[in-house]
N, C-alpha and C. Protein backbone atom coordinates (compact mmCIF):
# COMPACT_ATOMS: atom_id res chain seq x y z
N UNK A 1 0.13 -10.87 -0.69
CA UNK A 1 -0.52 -9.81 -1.42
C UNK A 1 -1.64 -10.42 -2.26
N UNK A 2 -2.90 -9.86 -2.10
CA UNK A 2 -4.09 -10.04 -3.10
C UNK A 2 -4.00 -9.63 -4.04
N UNK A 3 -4.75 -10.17 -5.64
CA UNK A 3 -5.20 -9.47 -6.85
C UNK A 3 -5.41 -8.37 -6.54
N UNK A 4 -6.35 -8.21 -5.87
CA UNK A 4 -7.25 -6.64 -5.93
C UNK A 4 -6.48 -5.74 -5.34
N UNK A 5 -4.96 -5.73 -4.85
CA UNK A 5 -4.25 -4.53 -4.96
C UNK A 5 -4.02 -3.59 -6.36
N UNK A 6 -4.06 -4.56 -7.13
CA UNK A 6 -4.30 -3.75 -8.92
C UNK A 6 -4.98 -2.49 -8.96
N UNK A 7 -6.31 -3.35 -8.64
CA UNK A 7 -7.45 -2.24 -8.77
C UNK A 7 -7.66 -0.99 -7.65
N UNK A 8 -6.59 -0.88 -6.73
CA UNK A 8 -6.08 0.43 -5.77
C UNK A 8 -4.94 1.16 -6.41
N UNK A 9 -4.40 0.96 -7.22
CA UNK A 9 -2.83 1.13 -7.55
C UNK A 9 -3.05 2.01 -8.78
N UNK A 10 -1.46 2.73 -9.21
CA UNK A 10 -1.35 3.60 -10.06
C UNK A 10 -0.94 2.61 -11.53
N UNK A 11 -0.01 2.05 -10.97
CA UNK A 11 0.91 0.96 -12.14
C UNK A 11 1.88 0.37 -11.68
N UNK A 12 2.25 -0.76 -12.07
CA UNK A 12 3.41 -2.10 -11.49
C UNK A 12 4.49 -1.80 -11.91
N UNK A 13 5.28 -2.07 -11.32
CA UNK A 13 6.60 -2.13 -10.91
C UNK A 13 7.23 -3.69 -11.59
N UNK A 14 7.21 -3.72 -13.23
CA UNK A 14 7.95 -4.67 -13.81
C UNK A 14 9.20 -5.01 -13.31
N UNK A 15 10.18 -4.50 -12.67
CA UNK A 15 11.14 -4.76 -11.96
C UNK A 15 11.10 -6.12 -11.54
N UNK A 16 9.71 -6.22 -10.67
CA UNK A 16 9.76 -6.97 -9.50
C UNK A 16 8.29 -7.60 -9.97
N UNK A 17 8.34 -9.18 -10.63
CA UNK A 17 7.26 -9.75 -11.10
C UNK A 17 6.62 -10.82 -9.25
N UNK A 18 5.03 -11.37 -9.75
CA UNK A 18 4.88 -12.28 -8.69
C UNK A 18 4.41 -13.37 -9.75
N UNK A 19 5.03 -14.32 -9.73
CA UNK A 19 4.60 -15.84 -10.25
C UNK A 19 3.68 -16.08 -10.25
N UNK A 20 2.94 -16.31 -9.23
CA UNK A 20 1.44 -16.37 -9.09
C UNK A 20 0.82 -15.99 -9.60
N UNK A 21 0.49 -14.56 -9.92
CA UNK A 21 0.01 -13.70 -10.90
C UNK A 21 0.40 -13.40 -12.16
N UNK A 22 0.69 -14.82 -12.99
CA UNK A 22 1.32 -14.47 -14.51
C UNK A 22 2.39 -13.46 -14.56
N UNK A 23 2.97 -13.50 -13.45
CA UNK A 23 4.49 -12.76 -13.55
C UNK A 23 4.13 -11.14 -13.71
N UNK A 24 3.25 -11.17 -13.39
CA UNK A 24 2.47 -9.15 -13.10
C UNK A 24 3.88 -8.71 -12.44
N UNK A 25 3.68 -7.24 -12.41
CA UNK A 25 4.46 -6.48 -11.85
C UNK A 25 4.00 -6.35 -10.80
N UNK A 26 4.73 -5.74 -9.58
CA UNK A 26 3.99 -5.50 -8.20
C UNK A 26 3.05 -4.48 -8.50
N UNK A 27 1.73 -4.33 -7.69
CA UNK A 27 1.42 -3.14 -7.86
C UNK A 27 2.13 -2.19 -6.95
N UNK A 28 1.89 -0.37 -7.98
CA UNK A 28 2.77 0.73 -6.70
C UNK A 28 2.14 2.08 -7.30
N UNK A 29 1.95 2.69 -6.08
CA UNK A 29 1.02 4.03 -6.20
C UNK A 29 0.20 3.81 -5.23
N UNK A 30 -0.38 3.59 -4.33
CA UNK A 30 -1.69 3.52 -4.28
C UNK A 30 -2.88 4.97 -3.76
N UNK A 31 -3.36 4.90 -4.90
CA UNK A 31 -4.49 6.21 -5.14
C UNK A 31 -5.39 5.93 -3.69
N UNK A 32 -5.38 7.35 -3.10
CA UNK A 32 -6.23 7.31 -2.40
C UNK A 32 -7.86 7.39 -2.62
N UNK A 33 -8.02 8.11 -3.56
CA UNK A 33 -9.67 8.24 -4.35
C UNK A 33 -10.01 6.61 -4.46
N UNK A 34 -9.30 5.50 -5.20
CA UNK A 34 -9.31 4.76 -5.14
C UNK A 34 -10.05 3.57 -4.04
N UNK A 35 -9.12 4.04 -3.26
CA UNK A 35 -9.27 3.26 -2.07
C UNK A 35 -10.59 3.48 -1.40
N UNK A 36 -11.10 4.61 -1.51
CA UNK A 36 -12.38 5.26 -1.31
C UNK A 36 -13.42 5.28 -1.95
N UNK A 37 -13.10 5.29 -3.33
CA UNK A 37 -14.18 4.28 -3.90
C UNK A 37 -14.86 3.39 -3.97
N UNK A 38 -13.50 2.31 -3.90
CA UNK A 38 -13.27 0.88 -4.18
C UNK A 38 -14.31 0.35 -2.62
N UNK A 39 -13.58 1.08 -1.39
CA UNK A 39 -13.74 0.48 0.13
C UNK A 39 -12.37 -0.54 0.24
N UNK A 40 -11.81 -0.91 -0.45
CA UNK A 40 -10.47 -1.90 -0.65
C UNK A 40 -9.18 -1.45 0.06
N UNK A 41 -9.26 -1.53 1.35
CA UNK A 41 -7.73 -1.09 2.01
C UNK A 41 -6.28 -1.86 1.59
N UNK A 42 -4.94 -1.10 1.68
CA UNK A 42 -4.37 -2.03 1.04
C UNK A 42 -3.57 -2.54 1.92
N UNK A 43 -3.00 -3.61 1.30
CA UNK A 43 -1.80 -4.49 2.53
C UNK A 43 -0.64 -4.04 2.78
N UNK A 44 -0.11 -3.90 4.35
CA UNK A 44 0.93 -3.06 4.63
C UNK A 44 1.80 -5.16 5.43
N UNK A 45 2.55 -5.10 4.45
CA UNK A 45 3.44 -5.91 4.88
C UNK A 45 4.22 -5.56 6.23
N UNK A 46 4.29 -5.73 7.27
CA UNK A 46 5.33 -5.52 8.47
C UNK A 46 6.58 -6.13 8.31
N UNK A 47 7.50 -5.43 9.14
CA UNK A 47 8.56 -6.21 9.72
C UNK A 47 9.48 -5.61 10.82
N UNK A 48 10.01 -6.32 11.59
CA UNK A 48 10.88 -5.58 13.04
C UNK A 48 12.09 -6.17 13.11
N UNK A 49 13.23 -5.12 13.19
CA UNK A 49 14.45 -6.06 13.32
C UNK A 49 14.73 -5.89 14.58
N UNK A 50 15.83 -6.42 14.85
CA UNK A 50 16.62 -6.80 16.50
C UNK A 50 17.19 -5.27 16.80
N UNK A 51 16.78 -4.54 17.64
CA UNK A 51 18.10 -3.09 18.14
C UNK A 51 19.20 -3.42 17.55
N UNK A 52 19.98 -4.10 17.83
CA UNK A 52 21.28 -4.77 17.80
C UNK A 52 21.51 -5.31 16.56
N UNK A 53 22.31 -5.02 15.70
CA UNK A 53 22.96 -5.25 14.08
C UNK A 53 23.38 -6.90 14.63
N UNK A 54 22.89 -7.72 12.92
CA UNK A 54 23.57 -8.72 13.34
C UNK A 54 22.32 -10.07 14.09
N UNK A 55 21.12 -9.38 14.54
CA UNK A 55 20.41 -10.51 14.97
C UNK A 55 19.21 -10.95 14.39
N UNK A 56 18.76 -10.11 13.72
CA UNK A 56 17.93 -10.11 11.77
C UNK A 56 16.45 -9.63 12.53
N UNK A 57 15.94 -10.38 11.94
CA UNK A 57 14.43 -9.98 12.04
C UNK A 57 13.61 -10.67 13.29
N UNK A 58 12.92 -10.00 14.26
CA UNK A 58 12.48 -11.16 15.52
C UNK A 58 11.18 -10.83 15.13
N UNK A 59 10.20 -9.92 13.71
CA UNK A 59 8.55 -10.11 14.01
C UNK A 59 8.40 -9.68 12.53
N UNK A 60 7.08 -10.07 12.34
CA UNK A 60 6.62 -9.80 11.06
C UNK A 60 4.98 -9.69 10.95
N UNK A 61 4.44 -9.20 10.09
CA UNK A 61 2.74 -9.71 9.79
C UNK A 61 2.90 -8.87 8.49
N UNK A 62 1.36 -8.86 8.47
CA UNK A 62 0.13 -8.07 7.39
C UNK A 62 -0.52 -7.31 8.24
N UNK A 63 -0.91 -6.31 8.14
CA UNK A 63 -2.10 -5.25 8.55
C UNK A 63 -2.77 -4.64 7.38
N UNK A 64 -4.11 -3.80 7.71
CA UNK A 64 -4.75 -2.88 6.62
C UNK A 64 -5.20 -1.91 7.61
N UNK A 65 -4.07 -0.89 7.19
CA UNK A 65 -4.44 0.33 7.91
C UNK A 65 -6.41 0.94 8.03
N UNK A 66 -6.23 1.91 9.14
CA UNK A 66 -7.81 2.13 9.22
C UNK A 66 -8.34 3.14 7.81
N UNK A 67 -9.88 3.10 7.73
CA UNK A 67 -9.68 3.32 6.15
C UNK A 67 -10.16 4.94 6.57
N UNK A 68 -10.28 5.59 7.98
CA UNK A 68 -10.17 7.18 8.03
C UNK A 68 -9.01 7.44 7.51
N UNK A 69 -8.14 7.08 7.57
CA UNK A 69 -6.19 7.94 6.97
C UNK A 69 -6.73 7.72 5.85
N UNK A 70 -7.46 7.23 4.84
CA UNK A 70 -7.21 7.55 3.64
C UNK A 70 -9.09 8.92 3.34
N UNK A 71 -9.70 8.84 3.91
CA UNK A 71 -10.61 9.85 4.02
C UNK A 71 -10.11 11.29 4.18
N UNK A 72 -9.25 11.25 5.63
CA UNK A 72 -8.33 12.71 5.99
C UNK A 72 -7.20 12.43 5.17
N UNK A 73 -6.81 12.06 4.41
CA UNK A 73 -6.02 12.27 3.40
C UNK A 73 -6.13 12.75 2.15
N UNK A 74 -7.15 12.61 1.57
CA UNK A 74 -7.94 13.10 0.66
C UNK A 74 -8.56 14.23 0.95
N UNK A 75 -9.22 14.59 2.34
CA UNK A 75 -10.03 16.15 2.65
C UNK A 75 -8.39 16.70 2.81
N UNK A 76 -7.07 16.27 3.30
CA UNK A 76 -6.21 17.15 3.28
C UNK A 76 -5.49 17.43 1.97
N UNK A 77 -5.75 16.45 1.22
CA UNK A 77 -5.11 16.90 -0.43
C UNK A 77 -5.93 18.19 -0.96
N UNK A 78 -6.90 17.71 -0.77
CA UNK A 78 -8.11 18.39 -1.39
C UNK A 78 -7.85 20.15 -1.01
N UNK A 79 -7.51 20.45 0.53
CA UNK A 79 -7.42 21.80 0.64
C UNK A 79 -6.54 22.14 0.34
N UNK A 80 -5.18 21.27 -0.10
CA UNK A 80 -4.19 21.70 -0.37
C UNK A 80 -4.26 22.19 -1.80
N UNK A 81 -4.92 21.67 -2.82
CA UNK A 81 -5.12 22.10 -3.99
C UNK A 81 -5.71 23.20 -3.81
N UNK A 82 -6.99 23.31 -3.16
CA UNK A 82 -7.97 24.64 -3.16
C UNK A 82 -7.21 26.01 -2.92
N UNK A 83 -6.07 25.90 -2.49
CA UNK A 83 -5.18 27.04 -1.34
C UNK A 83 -4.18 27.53 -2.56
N UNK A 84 -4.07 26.63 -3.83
CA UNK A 84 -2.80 27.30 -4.68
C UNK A 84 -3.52 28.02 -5.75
């Protein structure tokens, strides 16, 4: 995880500090306006376990989703407000 998830985010999650970062909280929220502002997609940690209980994890990565889902996410918030 990068710094600049901060500056996408609502507020950290003291729960759960990262060392690295002066023991910050995770960031959690992440604002879509934000993200659209910013241009800053955020990091989607992966992971895949085995079908079968018992054989743990066989894959993992990082991705950054495409940054239209957060465009049509926002034109769909947006009508959703307009409609109440």
């Amino acid at each position: 995880m990068k710094q600049w998830m901060y500056s996408i985010t609502e507020e950290e999650n003291n729960t759960y500090s990262i060392p690295p970062f002066d023991f910050r909280g995770t960031p959690l929220g992440i604002d879509i306006r934000k993200v659209i502002e910013t241009g800053i997609l955020p990091v989607i940690n992966t992971g895949m376990a085995y079908r079968e209980a018992g054989v743990g994890q066989v894959g993992a990565g990082i991705v950054h989703p495409p940054f239209n889902c957060f465009t049509y996410a926002l034109k769909a918030c947006s009508e959703e407000v307009s409609h109440v």
